[in-house]
N, C-alpha and C. Protein backbone atom coordinates (compact mmCIF):
# COMPACT_ATOMS: atom_id res chain seq x y z
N UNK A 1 7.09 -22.34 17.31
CA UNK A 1 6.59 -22.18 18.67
C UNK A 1 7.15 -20.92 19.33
N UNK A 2 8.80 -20.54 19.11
CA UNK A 2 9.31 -19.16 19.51
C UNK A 2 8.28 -18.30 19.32
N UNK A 3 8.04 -18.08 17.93
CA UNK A 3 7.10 -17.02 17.70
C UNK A 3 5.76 -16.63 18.38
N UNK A 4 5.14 -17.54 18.61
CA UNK A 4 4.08 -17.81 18.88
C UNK A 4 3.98 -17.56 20.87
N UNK A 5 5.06 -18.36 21.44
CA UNK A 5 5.24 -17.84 22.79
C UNK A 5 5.08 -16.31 23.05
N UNK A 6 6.21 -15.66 22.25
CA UNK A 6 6.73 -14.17 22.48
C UNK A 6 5.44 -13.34 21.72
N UNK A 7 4.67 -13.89 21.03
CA UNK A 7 3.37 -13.05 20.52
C UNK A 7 3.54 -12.51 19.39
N UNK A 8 4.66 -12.97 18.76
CA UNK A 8 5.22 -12.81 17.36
C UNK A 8 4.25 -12.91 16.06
N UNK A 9 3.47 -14.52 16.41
CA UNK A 9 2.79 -15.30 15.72
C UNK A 9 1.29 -15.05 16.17
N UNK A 10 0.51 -14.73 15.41
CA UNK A 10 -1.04 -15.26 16.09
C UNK A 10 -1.81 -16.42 15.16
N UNK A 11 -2.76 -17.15 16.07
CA UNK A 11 -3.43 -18.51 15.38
C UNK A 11 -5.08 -18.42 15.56
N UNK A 12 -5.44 -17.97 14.50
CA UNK A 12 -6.89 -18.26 14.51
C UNK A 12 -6.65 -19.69 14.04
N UNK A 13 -8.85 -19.65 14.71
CA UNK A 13 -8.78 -21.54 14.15
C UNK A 13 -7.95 -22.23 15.31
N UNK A 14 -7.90 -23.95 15.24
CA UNK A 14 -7.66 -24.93 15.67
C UNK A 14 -6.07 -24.66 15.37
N UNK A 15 -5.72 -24.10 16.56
CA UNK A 15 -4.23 -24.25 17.12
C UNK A 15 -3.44 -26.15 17.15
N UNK A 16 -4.34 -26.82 17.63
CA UNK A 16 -3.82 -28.19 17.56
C UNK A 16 -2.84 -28.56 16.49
N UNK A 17 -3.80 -27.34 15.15
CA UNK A 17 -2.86 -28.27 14.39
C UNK A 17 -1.45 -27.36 13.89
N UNK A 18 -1.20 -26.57 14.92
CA UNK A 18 -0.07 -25.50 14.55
C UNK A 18 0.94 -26.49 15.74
N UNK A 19 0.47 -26.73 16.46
CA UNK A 19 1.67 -27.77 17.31
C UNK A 19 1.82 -29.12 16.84
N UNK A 20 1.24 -29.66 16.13
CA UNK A 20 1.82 -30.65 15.46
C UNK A 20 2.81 -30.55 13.81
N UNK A 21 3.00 -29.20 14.07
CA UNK A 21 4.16 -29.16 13.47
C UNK A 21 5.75 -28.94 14.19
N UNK A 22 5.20 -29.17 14.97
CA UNK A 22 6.88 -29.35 16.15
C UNK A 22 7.46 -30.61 15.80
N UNK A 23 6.81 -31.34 15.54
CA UNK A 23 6.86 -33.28 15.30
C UNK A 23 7.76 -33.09 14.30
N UNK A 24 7.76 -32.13 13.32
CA UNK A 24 8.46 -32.29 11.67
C UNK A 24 9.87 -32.27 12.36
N UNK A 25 10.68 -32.86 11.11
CA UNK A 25 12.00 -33.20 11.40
C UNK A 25 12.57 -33.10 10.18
N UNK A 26 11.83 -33.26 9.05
CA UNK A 26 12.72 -33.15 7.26
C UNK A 26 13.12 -31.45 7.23
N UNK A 27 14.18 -30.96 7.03
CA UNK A 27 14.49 -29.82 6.38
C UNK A 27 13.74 -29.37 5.07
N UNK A 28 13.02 -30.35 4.28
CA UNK A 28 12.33 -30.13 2.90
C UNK A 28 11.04 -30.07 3.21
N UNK A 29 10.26 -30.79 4.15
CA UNK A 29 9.05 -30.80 4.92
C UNK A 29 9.11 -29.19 5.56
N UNK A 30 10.13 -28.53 6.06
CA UNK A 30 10.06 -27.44 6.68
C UNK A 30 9.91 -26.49 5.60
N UNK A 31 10.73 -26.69 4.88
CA UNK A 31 10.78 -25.47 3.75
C UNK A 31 9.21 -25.14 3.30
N UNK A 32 8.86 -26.52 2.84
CA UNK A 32 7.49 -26.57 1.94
C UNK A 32 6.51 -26.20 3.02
N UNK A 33 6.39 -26.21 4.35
CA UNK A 33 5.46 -25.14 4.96
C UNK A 33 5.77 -24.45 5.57
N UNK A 34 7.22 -23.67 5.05
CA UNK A 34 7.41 -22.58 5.28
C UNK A 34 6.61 -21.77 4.20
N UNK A 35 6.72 -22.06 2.55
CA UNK A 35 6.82 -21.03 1.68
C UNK A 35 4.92 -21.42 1.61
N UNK A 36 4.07 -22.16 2.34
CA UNK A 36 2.81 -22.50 2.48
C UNK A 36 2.63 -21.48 3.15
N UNK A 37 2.71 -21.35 4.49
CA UNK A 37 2.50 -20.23 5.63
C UNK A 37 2.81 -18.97 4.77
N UNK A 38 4.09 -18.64 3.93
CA UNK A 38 4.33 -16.96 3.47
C UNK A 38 2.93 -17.12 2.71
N UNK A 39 2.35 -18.16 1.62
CA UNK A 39 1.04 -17.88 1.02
C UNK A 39 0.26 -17.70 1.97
N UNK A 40 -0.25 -17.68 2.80
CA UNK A 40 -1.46 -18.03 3.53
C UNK A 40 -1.68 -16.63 4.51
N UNK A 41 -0.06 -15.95 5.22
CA UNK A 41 -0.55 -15.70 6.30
C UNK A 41 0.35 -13.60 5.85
N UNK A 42 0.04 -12.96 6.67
CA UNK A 42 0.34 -11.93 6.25
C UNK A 42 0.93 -11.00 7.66
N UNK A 43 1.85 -10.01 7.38
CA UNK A 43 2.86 -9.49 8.57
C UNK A 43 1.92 -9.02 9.63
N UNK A 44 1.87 -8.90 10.99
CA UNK A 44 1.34 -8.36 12.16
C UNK A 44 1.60 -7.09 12.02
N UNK A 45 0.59 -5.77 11.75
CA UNK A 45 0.91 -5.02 11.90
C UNK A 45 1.50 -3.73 13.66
């Protein structure tokens, strides 16, 4: 959500479901869409 406030982050598509990852709470749940998001998404130039 930091990111995303400060304009760090941008979200095409259904944002809904980028805030229901605030809910997560496993450290292993985080990791695994962390290294999901590095596949998926690419640096702001």
């Amino acid at each position: 959500m930091k990111g995303f406030l400060t304009r760090k982050i941008r979200v095409k598509g259904d944002m809904t479901k980028m805030l229901t990852l605030a809910s997560i709470k496993s450290e292993g749940d985080l990791e695994a869409i962390r290294l999901k998001t590095l596949e998926m998404t690419e640096p702001v130039a």
